[in-house]
Protein backbone atom coordinates (compact mmCIF):
# COMPACT_ATOMS: atom_id res chain seq x y z
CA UNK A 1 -28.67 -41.00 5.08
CA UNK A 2 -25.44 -39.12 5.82
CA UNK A 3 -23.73 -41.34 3.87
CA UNK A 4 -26.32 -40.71 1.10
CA UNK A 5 -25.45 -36.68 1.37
CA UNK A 6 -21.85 -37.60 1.60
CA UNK A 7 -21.50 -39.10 -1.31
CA UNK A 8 -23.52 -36.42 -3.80
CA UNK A 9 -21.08 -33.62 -2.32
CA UNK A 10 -18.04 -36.31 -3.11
CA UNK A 11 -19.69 -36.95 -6.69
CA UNK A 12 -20.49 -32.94 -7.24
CA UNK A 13 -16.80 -31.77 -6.31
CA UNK A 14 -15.55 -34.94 -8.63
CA UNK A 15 -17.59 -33.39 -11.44
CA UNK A 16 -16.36 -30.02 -10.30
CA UNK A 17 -12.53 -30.92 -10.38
CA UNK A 18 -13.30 -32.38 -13.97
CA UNK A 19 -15.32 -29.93 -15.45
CA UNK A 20 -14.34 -26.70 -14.35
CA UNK A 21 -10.90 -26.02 -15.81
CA UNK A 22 -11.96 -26.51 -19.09
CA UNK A 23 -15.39 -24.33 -19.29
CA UNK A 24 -14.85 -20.95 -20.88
CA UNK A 25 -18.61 -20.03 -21.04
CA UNK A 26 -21.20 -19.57 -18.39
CA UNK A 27 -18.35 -19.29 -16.00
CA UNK A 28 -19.59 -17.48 -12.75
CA UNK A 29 -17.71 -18.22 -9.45
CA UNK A 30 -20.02 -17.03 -6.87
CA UNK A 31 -23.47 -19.01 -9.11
CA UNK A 32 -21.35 -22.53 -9.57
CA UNK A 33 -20.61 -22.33 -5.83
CA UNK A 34 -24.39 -22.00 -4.40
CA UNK A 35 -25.78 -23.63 -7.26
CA UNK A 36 -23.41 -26.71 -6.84
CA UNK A 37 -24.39 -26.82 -3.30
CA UNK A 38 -27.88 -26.54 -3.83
CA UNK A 39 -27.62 -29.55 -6.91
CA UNK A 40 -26.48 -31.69 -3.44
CA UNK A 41 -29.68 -30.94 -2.08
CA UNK A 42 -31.70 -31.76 -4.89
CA UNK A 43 -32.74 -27.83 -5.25
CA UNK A 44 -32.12 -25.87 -8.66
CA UNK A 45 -34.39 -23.14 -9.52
CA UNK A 46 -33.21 -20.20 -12.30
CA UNK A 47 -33.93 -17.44 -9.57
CA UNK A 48 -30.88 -18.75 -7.36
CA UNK A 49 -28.81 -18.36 -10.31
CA UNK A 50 -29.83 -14.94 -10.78
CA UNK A 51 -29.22 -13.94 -7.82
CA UNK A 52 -25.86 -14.85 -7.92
CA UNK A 53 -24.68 -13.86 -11.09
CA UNK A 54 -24.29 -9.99 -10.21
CA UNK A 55 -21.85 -11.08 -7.36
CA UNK A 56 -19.20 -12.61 -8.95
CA UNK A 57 -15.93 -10.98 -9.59
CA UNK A 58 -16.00 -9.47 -6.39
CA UNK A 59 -19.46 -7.70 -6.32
CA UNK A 60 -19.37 -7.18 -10.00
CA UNK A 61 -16.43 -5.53 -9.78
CA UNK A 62 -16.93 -3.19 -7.37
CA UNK A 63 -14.46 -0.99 -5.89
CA UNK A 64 -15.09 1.88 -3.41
CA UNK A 65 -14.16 5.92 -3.42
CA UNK A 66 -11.56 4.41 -0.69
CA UNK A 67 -10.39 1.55 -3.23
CA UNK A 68 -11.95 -1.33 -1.41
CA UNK A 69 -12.39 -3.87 -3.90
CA UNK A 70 -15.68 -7.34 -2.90
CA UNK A 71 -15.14 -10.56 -1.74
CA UNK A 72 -14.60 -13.21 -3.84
CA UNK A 73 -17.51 -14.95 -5.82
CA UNK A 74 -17.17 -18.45 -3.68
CA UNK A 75 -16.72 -16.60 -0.38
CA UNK A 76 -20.55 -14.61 -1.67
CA UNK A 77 -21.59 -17.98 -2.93
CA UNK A 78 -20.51 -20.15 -0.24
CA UNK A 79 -22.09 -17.98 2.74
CA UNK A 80 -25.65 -17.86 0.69
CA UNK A 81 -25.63 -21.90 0.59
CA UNK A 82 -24.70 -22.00 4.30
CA UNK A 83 -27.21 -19.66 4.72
CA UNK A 84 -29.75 -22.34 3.13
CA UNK A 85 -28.28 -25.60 4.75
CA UNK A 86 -29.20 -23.65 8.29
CA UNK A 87 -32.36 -22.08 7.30
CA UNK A 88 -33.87 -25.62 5.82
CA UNK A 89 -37.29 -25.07 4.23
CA UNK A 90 -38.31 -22.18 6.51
CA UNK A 91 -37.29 -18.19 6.93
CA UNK A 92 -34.59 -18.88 9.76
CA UNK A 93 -35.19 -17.59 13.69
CA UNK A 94 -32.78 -14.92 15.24
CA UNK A 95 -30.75 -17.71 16.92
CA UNK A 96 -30.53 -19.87 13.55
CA UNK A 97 -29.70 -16.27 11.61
CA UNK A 98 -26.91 -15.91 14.44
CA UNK A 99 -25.34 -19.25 13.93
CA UNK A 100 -25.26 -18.76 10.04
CA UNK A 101 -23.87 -15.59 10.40
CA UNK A 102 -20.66 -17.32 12.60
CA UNK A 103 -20.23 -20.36 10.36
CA UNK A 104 -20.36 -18.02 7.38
CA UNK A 105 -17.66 -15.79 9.15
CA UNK A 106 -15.51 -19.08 10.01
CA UNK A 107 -15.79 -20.15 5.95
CA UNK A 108 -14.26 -16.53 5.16
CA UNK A 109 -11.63 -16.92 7.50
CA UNK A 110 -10.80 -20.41 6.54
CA UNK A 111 -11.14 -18.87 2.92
CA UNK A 112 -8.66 -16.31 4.09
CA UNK A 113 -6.58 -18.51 5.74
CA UNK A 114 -6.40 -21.42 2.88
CA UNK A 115 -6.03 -18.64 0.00
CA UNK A 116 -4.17 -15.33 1.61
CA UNK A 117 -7.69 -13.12 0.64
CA UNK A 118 -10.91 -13.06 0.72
CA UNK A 119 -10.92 -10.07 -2.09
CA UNK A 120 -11.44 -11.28 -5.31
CA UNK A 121 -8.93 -8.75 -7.28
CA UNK A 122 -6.40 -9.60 -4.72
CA UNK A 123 -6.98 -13.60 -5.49
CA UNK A 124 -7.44 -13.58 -9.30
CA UNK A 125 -4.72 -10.82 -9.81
CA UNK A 126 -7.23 -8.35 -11.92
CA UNK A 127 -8.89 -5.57 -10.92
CA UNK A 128 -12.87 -5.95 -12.71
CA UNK A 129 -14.12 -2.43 -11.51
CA UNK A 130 -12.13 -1.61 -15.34
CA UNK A 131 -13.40 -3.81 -18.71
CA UNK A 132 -9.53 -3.94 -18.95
CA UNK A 133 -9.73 -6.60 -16.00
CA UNK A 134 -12.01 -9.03 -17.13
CA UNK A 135 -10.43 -9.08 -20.93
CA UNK A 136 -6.94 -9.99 -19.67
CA UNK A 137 -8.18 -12.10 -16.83
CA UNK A 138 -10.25 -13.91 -19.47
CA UNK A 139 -7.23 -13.62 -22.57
CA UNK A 140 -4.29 -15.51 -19.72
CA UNK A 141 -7.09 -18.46 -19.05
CA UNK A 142 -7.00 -17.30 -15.08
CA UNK A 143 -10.42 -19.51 -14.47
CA UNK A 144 -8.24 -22.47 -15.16
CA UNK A 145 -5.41 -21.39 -13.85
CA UNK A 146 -6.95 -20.57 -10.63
CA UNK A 147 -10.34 -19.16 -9.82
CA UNK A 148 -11.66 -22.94 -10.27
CA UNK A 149 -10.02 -24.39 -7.12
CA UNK A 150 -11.64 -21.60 -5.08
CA UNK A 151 -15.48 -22.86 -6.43
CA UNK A 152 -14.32 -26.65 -5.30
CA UNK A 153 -12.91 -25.73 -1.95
CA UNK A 154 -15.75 -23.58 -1.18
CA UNK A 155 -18.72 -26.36 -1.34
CA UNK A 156 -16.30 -29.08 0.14
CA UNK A 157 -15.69 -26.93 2.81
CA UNK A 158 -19.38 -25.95 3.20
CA UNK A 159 -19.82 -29.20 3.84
CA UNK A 160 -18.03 -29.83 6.75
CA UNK A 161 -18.44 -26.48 8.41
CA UNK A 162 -22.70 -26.94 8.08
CA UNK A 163 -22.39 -31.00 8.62
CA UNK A 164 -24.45 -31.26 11.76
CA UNK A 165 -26.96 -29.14 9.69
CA UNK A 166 -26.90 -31.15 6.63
CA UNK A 167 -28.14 -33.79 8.48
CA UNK A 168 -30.76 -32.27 10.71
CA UNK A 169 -32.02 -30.33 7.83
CA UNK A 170 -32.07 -31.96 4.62
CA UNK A 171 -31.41 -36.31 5.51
């Protein structure tokens, strides 16, 4: 069976790496990364998008009185699926909830690490708290350029952080 799972995430990031780049509409970082995850695992339902949506480009832009600026849409995105592959079908325990929590903070420092940030205006190069932001990120193609290859590291790296998980959980 682990094969089985193996193989979706290897077909999902192929049609990832392929389709990405070239979508201009419906793009939302922190969605495509839970969503994609969730495809694996034979789960799509509209309220997981939803949820999502609001998150990308760093909290929706967001930027604090003290100019802190929020994480980046597949860092969000990445930590809600890992948050599912633990949790399974049921509300997680307090010592599931306490695992998630430390694989989600070793994804954002492997994010970090891969990347140099985990802040999204600090990744992408525009700051979306202004409308100015998203029109030139959007106007210099920086979803192509870029923000793409963070969406495909994130769920193949979900994948191997949550592996043991993958397979107790969802095989």
């Amino acid at each position: 069976m682990q094969q089985k799972l193996d193989k979706r995430f290897d077909e999902k990031i192929e049609e990832l790496e392929k389709s990405l780049p070239s979508r201009e509409k419906n793009v939302n970082c922190a969605e495509l990364t839970l969503t994609s995850v969730l495809q694996v695992l034979g789960i799509d339902d509209p309220l997981f998008h939803n949820a999502m949506i609001p998150l990308s480009g760093g909290f929706g832009g967001y930027k604090s009185k003290k100019g802190w600026q929020g994480a980046c849409g597949p860092v969000s995105g990445g930590s809600s699926a890992i948050g599912i592959i633990l949790g399974g079908h049921k509300r997680m325990d307090d010592e599931t909830a306490m695992v998630a929590s430390k694989k989600a903070a070793i994804f954002a420092h492997k994010f970090e690490k891969k990347f140099g940030s985990v802040i999204c205006a600090e990744l992408c190069g525009y700051d979306f708290s202004q409308p100015e932001g998203m029109i030139e990120y959007r106007k210099n193609g920086t979803w192509a350029k870029k923000c793409y290859h963070f969406v495909v590291w994130a769920v193949d790296t979900i994948r191997k952080i949550t592996a043991e998980e993958l397979k107790n959980n969802w095989e």
